[in-house]
C-alpha atoms as a PDB file:
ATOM      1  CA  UNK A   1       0.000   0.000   0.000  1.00  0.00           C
ATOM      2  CA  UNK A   2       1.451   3.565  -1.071  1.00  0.00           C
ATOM      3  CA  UNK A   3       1.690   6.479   1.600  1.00  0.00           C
ATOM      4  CA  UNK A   4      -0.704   8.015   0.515  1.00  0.00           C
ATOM      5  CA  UNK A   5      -3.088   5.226   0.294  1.00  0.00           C
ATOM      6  CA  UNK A   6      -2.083   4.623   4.174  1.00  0.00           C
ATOM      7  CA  UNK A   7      -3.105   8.322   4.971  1.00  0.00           C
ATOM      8  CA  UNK A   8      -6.034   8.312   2.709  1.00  0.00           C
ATOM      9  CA  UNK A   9      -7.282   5.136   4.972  1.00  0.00           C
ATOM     10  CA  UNK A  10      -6.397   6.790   7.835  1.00  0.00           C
ATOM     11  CA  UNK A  11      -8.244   9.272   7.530  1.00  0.00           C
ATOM     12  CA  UNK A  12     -11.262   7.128   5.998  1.00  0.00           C
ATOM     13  CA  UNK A  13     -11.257   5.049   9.580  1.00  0.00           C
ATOM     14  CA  UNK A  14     -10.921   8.267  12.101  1.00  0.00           C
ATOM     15  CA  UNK A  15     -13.671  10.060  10.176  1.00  0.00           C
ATOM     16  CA  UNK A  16     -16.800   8.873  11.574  1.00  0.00           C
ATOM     17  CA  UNK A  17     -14.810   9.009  14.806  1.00  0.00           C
ATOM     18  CA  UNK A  18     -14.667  12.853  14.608  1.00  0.00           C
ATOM     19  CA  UNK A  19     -18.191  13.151  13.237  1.00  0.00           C
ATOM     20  CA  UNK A  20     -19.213  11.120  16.321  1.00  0.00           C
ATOM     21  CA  UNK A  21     -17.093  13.955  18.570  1.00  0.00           C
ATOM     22  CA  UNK A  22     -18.517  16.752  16.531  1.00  0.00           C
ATOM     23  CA  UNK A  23     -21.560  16.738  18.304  1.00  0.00           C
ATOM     24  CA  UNK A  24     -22.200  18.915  21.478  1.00  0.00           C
ATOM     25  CA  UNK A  25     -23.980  15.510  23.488  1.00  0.00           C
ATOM     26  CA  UNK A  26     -21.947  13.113  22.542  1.00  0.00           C
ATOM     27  CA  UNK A  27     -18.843  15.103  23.623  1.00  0.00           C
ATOM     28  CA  UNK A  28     -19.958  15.425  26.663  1.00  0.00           C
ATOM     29  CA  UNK A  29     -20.992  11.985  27.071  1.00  0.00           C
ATOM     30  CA  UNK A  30     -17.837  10.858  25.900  1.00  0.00           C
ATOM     31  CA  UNK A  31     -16.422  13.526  29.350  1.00  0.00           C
ATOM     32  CA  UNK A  32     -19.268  12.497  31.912  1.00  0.00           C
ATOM     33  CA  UNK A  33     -17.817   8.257  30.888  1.00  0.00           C
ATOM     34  CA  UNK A  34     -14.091   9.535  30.816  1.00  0.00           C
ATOM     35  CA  UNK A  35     -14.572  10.885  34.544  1.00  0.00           C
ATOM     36  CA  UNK A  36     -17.162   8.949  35.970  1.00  0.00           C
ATOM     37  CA  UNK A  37     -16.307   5.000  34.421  1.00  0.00           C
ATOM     38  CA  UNK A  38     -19.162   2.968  33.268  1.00  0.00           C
ATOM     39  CA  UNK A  39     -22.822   4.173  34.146  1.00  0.00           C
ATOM     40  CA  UNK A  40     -26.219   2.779  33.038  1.00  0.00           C
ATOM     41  CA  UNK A  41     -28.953   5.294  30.780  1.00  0.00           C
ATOM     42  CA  UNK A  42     -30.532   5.902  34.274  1.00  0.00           C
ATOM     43  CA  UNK A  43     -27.311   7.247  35.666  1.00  0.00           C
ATOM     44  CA  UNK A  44     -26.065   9.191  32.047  1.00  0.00           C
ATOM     45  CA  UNK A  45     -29.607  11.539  32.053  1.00  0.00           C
ATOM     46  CA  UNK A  46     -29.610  12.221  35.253  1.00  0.00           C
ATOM     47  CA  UNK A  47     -29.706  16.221  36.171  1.00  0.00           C
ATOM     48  CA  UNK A  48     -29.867  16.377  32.241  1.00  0.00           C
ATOM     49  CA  UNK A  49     -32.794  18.212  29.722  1.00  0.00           C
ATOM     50  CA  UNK A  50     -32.041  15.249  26.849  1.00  0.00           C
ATOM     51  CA  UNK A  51     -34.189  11.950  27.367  1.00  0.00           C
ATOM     52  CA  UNK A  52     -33.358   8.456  27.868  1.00  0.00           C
ATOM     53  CA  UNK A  53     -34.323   7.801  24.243  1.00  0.00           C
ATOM     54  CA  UNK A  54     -32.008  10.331  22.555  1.00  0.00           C
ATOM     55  CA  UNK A  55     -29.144   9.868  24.982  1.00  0.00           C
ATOM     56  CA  UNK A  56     -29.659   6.195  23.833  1.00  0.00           C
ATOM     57  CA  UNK A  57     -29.383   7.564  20.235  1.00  0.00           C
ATOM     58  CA  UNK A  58     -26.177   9.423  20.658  1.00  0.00           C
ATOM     59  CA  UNK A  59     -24.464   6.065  22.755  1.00  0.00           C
ATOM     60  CA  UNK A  60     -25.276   4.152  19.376  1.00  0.00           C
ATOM     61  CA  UNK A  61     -23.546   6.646  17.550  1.00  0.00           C
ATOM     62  CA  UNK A  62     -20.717   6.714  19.432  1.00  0.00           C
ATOM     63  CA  UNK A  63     -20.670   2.773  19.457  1.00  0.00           C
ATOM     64  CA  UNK A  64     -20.692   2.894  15.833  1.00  0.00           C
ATOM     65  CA  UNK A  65     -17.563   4.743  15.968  1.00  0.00           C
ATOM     66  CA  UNK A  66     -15.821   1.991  18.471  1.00  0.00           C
ATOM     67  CA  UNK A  67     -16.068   4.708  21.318  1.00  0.00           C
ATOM     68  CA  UNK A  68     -18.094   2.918  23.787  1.00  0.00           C
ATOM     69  CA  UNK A  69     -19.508  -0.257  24.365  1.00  0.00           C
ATOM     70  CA  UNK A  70     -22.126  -1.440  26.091  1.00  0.00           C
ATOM     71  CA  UNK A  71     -22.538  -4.563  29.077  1.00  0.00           C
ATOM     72  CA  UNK A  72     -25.829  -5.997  29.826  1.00  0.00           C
ATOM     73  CA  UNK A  73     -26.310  -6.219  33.589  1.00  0.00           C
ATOM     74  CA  UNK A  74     -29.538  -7.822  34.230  1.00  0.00           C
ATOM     75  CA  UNK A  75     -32.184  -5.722  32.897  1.00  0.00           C
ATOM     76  CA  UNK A  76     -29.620  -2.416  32.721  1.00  0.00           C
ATOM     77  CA  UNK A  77     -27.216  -1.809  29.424  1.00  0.00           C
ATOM     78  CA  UNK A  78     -23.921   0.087  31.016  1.00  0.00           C
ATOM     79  CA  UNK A  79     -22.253   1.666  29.028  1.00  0.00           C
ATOM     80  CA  UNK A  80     -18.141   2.503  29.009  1.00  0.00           C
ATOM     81  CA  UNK A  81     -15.581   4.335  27.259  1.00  0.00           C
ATOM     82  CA  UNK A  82     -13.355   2.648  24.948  1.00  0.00           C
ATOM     83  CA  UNK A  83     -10.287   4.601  25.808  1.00  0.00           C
ATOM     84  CA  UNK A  84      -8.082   2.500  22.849  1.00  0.00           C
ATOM     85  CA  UNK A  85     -10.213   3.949  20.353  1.00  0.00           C
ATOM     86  CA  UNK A  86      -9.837   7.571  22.010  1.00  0.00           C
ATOM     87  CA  UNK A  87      -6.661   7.484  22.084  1.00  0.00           C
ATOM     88  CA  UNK A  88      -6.282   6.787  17.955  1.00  0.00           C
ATOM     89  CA  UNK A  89      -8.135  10.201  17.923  1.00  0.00           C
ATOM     90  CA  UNK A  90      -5.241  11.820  20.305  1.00  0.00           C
ATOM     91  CA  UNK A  91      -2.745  10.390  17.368  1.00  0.00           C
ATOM     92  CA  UNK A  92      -4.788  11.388  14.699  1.00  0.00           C
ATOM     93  CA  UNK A  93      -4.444  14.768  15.415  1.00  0.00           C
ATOM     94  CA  UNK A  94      -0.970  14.731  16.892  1.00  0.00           C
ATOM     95  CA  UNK A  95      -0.297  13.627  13.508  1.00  0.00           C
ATOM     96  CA  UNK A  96      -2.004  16.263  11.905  1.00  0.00           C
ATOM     97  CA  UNK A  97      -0.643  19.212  14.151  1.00  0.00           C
ATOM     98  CA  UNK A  98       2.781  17.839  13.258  1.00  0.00           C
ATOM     99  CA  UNK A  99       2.055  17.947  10.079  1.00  0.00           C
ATOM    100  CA  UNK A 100       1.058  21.665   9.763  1.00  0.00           C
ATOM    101  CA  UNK A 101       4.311  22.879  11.844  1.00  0.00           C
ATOM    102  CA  UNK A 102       6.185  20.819   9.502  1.00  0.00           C
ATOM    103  CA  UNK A 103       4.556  23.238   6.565  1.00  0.00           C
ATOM    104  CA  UNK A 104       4.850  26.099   8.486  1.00  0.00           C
ATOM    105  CA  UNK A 105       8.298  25.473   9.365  1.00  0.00           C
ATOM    106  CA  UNK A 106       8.639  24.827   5.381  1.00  0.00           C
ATOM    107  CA  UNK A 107       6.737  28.080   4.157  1.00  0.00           C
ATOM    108  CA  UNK A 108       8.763  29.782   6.959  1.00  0.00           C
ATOM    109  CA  UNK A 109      12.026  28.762   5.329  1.00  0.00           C
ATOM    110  CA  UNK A 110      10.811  29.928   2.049  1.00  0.00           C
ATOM    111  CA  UNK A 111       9.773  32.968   3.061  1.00  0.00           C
ATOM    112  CA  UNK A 112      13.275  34.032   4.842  1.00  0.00           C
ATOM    113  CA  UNK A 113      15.101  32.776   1.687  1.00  0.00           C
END
């Protein structure tokens, strides 16, 4: 596979993890499961306007992206962060910052020549 084949797949695989982060309720889902571990639907709406059914909605979304997963105790999904698949977003766009000081460093260079 070429380079830029690689990147181009890259990028194909992290983008509906960034769509999934792009959204205001799923973020902070994705920050009430990063602080607080596991928690059930119940535990996720509480002291929260959105109902059971959309916060539902935005979990599958974010389980279609590979960032959480859910457990079936008894009667009660819980649901948890898959921190694996959070952290390919951190190197995603560690990647990408490097990649824009590398062309600024480059336009920087041309300009001083």
């Amino acid at each position: 596979m070429s380079r830029a084949s690689e990147r181009t797949a890259g990028l194909a695989d992290t983008a509906p993890l960034f769509a999934a982060l792009g959204d205001e309720t799923r973020l902070a889902l994705v920050a009430r499961l990063g602080s607080g571990g596991p928690q059930s639907i119940a535990r996720l709406t509480t002291g929260s306007a959105v109902t059971r059914q959309a916060i539902t909605k935005h979990l599958d979304v974010l389980a279609g992206a590979g960032l959480v997963h859910d457990l079936r105790r008894g009667r009660e999904r819980i649901w948890e962060l898959d921190t694996d698949r959070l952290g390919e977003a951190g190197r995603r766009l560690d990647h990408i910052s490097r990649q824009w000081d590398e062309a600024l460093a480059r336009l920087k260079k041309f300009v001083e020549e």
